[in-house]
C-alpha atoms as a PDB file:
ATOM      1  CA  UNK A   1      19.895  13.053 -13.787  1.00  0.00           C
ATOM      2  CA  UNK A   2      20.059  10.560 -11.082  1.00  0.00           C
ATOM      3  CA  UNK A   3      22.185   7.377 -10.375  1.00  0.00           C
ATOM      4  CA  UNK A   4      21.343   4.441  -8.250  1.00  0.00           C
ATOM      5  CA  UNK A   5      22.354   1.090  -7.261  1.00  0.00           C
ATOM      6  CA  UNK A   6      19.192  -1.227  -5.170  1.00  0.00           C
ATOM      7  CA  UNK A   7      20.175  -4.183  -3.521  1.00  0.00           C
ATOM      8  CA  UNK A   8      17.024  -6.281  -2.408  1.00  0.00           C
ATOM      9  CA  UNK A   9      17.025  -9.441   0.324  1.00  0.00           C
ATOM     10  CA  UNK A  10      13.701 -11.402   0.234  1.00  0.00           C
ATOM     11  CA  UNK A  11      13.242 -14.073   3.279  1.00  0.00           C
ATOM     12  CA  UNK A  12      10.827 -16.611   2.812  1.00  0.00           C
ATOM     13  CA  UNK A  13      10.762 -19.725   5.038  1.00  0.00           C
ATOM     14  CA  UNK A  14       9.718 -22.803   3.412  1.00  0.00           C
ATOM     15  CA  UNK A  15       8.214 -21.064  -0.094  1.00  0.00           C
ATOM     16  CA  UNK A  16       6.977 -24.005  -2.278  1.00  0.00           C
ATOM     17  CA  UNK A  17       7.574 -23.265  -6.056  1.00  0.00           C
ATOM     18  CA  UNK A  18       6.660 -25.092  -9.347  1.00  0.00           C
ATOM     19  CA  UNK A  19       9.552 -24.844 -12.005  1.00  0.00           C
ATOM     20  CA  UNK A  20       9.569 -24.682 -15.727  1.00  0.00           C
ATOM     21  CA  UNK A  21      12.336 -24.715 -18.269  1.00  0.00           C
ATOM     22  CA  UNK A  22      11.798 -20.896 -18.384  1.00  0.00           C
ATOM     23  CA  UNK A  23      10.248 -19.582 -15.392  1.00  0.00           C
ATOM     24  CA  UNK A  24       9.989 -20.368 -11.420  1.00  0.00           C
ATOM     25  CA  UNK A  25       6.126 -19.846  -9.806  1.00  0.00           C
ATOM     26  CA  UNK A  26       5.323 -19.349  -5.956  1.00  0.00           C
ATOM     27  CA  UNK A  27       3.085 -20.947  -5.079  1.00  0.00           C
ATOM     28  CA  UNK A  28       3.515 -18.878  -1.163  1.00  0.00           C
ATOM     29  CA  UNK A  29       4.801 -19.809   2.468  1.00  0.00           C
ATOM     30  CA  UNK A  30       2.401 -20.416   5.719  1.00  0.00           C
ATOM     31  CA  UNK A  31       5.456 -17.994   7.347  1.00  0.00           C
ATOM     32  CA  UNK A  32       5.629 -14.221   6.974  1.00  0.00           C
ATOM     33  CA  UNK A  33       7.504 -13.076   3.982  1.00  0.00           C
ATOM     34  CA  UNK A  34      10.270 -10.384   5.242  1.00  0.00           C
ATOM     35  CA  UNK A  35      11.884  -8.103   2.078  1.00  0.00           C
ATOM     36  CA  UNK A  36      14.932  -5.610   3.094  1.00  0.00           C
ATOM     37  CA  UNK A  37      15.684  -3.407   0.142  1.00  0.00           C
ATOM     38  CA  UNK A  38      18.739  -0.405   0.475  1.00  0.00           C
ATOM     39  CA  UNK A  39      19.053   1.884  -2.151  1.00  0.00           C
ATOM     40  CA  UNK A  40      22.429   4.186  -2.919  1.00  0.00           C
ATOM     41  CA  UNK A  41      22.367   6.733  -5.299  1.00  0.00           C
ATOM     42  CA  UNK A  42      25.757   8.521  -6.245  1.00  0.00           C
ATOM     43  CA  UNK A  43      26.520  11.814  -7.368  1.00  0.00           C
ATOM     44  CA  UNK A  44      28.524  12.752 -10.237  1.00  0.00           C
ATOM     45  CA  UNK A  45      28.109   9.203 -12.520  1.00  0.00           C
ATOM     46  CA  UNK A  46      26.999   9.866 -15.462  1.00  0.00           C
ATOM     47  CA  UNK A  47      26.189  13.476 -14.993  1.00  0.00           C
ATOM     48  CA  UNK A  48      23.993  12.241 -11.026  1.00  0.00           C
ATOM     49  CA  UNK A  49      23.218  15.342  -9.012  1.00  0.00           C
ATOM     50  CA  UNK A  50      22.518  13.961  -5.813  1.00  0.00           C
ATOM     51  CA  UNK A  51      23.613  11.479  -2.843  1.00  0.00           C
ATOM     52  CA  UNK A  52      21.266   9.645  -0.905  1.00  0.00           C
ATOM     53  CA  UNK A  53      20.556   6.846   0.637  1.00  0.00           C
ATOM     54  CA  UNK A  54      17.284   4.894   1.189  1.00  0.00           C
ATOM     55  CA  UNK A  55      16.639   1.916   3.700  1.00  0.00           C
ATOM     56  CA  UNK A  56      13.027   0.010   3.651  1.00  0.00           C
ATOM     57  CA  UNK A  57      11.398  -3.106   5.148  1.00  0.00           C
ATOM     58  CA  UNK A  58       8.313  -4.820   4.369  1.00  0.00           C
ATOM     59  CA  UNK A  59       6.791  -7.728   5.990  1.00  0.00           C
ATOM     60  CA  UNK A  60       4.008  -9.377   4.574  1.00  0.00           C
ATOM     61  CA  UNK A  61       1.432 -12.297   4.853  1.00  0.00           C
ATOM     62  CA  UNK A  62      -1.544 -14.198   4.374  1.00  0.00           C
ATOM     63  CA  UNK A  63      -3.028 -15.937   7.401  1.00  0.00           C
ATOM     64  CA  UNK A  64      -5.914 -18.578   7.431  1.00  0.00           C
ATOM     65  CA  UNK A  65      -7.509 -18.389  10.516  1.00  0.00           C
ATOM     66  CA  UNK A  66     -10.266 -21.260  10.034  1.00  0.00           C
ATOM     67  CA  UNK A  67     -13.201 -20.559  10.478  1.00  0.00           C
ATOM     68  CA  UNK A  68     -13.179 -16.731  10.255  1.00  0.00           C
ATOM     69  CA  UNK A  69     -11.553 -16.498   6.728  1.00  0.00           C
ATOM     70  CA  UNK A  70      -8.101 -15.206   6.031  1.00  0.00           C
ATOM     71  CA  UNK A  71      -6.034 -12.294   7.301  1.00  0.00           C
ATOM     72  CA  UNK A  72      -3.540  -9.980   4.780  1.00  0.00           C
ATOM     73  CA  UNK A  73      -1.676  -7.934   6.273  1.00  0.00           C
ATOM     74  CA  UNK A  74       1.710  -5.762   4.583  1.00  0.00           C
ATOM     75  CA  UNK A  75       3.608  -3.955   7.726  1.00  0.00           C
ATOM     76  CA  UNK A  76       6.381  -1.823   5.902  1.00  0.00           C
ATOM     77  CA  UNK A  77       8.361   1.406   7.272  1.00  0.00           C
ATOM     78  CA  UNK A  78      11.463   3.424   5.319  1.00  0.00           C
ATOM     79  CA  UNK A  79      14.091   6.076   6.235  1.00  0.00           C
ATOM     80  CA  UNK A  80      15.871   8.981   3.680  1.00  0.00           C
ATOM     81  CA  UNK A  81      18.879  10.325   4.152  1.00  0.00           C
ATOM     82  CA  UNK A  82      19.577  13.140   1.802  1.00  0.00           C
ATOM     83  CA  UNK A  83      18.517  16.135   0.182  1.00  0.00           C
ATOM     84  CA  UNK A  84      16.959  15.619  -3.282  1.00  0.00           C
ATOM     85  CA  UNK A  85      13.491  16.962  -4.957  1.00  0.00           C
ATOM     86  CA  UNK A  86      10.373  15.042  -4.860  1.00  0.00           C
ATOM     87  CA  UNK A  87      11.273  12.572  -7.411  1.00  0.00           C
ATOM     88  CA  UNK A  88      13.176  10.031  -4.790  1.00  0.00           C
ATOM     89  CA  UNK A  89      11.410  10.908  -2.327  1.00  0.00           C
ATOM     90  CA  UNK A  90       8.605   8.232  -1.172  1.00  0.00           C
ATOM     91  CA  UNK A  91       5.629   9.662  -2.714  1.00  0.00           C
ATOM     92  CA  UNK A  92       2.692   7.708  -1.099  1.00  0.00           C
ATOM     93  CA  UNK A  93       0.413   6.119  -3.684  1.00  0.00           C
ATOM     94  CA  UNK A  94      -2.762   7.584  -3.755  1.00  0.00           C
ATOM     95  CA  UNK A  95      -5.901   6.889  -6.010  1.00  0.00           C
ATOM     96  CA  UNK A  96      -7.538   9.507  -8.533  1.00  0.00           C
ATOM     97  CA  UNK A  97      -9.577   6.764  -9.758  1.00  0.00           C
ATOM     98  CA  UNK A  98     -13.202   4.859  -8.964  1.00  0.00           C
ATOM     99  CA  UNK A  99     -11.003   1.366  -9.593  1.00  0.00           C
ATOM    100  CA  UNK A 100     -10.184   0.063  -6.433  1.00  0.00           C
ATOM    101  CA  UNK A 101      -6.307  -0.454  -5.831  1.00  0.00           C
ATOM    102  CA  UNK A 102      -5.134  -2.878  -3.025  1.00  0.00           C
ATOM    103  CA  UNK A 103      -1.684  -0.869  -2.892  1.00  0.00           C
ATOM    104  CA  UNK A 104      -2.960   2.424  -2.722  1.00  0.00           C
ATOM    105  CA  UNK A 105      -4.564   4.872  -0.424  1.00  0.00           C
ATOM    106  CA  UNK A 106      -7.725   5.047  -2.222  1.00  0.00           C
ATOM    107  CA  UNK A 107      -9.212   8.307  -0.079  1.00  0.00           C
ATOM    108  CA  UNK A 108      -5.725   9.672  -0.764  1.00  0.00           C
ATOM    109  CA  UNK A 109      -4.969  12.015  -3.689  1.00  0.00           C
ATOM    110  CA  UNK A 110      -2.000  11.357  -5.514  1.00  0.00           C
ATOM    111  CA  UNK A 111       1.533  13.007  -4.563  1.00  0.00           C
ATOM    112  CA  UNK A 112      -0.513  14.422  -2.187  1.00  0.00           C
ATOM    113  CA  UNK A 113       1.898  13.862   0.910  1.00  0.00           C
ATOM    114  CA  UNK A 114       5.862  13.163   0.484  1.00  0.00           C
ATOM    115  CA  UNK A 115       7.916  11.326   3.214  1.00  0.00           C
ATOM    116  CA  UNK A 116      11.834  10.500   3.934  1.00  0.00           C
ATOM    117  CA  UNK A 117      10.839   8.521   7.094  1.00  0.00           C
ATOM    118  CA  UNK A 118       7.348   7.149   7.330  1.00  0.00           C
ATOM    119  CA  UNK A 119       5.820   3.712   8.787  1.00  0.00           C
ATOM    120  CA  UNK A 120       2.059   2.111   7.812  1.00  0.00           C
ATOM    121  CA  UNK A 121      -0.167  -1.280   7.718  1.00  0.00           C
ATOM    122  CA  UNK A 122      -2.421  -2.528   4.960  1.00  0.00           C
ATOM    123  CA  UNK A 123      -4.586  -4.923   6.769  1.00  0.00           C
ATOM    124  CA  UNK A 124      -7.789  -6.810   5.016  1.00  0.00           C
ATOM    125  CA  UNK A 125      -9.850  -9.377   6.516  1.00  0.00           C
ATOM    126  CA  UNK A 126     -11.582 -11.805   4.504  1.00  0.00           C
ATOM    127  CA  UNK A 127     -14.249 -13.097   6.217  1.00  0.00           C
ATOM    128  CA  UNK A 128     -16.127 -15.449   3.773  1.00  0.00           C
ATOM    129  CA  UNK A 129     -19.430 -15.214   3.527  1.00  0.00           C
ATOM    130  CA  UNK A 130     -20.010 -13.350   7.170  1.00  0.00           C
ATOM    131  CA  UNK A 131     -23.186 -12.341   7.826  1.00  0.00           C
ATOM    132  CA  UNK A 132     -24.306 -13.070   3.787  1.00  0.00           C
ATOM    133  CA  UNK A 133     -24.714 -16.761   4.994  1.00  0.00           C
ATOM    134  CA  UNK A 134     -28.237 -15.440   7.293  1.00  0.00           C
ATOM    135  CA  UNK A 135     -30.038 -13.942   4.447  1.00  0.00           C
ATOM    136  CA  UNK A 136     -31.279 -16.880   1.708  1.00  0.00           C
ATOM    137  CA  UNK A 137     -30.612 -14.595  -1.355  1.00  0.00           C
ATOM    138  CA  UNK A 138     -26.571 -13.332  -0.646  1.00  0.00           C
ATOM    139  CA  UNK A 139     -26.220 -17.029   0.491  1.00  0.00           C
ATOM    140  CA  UNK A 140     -27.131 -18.451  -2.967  1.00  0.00           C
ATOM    141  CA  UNK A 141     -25.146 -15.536  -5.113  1.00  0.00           C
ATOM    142  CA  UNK A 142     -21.977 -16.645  -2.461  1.00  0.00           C
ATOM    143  CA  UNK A 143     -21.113 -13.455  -1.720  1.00  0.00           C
ATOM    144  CA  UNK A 144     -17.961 -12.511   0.348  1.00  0.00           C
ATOM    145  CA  UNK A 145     -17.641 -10.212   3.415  1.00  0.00           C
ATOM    146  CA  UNK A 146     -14.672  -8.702   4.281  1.00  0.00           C
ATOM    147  CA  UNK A 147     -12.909  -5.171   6.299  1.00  0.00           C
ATOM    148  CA  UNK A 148      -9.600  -3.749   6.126  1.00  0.00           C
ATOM    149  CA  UNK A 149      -7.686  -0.702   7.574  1.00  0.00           C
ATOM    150  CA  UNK A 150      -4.919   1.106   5.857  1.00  0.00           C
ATOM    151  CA  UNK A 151      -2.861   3.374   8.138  1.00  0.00           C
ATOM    152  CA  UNK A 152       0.567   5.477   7.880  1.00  0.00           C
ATOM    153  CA  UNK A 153       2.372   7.895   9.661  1.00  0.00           C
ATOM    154  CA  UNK A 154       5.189  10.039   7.942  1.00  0.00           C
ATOM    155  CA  UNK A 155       7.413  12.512   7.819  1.00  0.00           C
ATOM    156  CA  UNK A 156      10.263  15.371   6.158  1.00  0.00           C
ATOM    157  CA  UNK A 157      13.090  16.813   6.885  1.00  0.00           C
ATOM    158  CA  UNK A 158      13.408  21.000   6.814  1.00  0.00           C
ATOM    159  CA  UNK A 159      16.114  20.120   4.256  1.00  0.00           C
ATOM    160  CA  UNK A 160      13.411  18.756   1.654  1.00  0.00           C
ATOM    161  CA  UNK A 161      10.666  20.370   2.751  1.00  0.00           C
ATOM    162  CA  UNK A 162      12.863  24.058   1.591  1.00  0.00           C
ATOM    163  CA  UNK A 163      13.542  22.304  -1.423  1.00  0.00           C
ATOM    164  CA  UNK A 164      10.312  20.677  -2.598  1.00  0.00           C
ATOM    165  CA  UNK A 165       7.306  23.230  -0.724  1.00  0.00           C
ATOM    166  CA  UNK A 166       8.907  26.440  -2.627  1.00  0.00           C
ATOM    167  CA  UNK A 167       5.167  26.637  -4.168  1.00  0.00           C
ATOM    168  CA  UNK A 168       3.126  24.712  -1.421  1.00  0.00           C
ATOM    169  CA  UNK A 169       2.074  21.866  -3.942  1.00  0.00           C
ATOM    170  CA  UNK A 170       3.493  19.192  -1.824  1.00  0.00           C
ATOM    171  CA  UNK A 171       2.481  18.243   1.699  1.00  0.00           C
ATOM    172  CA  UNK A 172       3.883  16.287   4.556  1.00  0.00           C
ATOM    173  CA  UNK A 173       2.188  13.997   6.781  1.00  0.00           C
ATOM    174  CA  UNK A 174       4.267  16.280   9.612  1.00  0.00           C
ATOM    175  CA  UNK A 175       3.960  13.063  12.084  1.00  0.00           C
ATOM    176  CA  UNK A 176       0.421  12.623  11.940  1.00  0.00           C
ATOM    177  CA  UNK A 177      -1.360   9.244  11.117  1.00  0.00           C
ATOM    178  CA  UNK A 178      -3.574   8.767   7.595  1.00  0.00           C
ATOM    179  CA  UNK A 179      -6.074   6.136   8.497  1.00  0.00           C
ATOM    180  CA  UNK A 180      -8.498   5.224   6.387  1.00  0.00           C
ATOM    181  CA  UNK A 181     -11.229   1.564   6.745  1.00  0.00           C
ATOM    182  CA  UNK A 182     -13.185   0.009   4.607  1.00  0.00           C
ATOM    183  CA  UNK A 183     -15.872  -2.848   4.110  1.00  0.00           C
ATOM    184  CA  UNK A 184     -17.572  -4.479   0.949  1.00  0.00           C
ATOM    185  CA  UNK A 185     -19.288  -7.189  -1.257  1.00  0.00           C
ATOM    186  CA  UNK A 186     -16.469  -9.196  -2.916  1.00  0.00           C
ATOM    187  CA  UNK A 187     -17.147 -12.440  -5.579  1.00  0.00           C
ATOM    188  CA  UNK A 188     -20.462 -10.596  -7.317  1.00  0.00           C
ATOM    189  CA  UNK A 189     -21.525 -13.159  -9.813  1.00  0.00           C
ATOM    190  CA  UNK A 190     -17.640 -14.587  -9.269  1.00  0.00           C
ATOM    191  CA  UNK A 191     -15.710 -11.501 -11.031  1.00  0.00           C
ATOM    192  CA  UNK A 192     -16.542  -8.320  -8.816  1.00  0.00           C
ATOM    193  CA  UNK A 193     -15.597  -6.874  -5.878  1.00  0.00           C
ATOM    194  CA  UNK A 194     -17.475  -3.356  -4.520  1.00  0.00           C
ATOM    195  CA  UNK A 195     -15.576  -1.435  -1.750  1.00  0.00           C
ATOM    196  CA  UNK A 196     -16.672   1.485   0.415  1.00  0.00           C
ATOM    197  CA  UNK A 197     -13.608   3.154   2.119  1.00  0.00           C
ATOM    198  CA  UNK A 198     -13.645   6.229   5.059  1.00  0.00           C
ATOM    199  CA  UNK A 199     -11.489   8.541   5.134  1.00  0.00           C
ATOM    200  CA  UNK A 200     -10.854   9.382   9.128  1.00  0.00           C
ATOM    201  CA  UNK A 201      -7.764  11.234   9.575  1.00  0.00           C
ATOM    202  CA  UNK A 202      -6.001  13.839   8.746  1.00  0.00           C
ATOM    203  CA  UNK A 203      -8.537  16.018   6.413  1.00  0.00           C
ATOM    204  CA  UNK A 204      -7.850  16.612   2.889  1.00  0.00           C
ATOM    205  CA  UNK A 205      -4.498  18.558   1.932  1.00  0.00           C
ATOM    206  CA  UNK A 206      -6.291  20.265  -0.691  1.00  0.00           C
ATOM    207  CA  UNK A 207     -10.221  21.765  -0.202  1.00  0.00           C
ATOM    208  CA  UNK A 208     -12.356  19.627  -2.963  1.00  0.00           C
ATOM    209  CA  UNK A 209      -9.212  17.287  -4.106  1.00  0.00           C
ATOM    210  CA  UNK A 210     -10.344  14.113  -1.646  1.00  0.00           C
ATOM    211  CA  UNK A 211     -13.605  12.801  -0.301  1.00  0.00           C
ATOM    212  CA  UNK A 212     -13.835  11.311   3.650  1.00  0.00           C
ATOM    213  CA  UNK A 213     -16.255   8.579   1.605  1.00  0.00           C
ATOM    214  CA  UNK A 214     -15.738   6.767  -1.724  1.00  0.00           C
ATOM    215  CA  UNK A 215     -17.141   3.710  -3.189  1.00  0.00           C
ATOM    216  CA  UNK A 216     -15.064   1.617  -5.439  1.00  0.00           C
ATOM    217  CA  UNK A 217     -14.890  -1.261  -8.044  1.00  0.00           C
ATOM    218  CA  UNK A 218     -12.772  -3.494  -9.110  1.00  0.00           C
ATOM    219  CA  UNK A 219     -12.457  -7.502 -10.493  1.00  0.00           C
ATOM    220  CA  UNK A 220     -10.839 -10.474 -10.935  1.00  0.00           C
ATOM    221  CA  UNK A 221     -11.251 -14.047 -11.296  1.00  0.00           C
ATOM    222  CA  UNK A 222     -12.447 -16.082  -7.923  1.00  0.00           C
ATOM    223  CA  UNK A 223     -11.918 -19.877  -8.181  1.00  0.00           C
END
């Protein structure tokens, strides 16, 4: 059993919204969005077994940089303190599936590394139509260019990693860098998007669990 109270702070300079009756929309900030979240669990309430705390900061933004296109990026890092099992632990999101997920490591096998102080980037360059523009064919369909990198660096403690590599499932980064890039074909016939990621560093935790090369789809409306 586990007990936890979150406090989140979200910083947004000058974020434009549209309200309703019922609801409040973004509609997004030309400044970098900065979001502090601090986590406390307590042992003993209602039955809790452990005492931890968890610190993490994300900043965030979307960058037009006429006339190249528009630069994501998500910068983010987090610190543990505390003994526990896997479960509150940051287990880095990794992707078992062909379905492309922004959010994820996509060359990265789930729970396949666990952290209580790790650091990363999700960067993704859109670059409009790029090189598509030279050849009369990609030019008419209006297809998109576009390259991102996706890096992080973690680590564990000898307290959790006695507590949660008892059978040598789970993995730690041990300070090393996951890096993984990736190019594509986005806005195919207005709804696709087709992704081809690299894995470059570190090799697979597990022999045959994760590929250093995957292709990927996914969609969604482009206006």
């Amino acid at each position: 059993t586990n007990f936890e109270l979150a406090l989140k702070l979200r910083f947004a300079y000058l974020e434009k919204f549209i309200e309703t009756d019922y609801n409040r929309y973004s509609l997004g900030t030309k400044y970098p969005v900065v979001e502090l979240m601090v986590s406390k669990g307590i042992a003993g309430v209602f039955n809790s077994a452990y005492n931890y705390s968890k610190f993490s900061l994300l900043v965030k933004d979307n960058m037009k940089i006429s006339p190249y296109g528009v630069l994501q990026y998500r910068v983010y890092g987090g610190k543990i303190y505390g003994s526990m099992p896997f479960t509150n632990l940051e287990n880095h999101p990794g992707n078992d599936l062909f379905y492309y997920n922004p959010f994820a490591f996509n060359l990265m096998t789930r729970f396949e590394y666990l952290s209580d102080q790790y650091a990363g980037a999700n960067i993704e360059h859109n670059i409009g139509s790029g090189l598509f523009r030279f050849i009369p064919l990609t030019r008419k369909l209006k297809w998109r260019q576009f390259w991102n990198v996706k890096t992080l660096w973690g680590s564990l403690s000898s307290d959790n990693t006695a507590i949660n590599n008892k059978t040598g499932t789970f993995k730690t980064l041990n300070k090393k860098t996951y890096l993984e890039i990736g190019t594509g074909i986005d806005n195919i016939f207005k709804v696709f998007r087709l992704d081809f990621v690299w894995r470059l560093s570190p090799a697979a935790s597990y022999a045959g669990t994760a590929s250093k090369f995957g292709v990927f789809g996914s969609f969604q409306l482009q206006f």
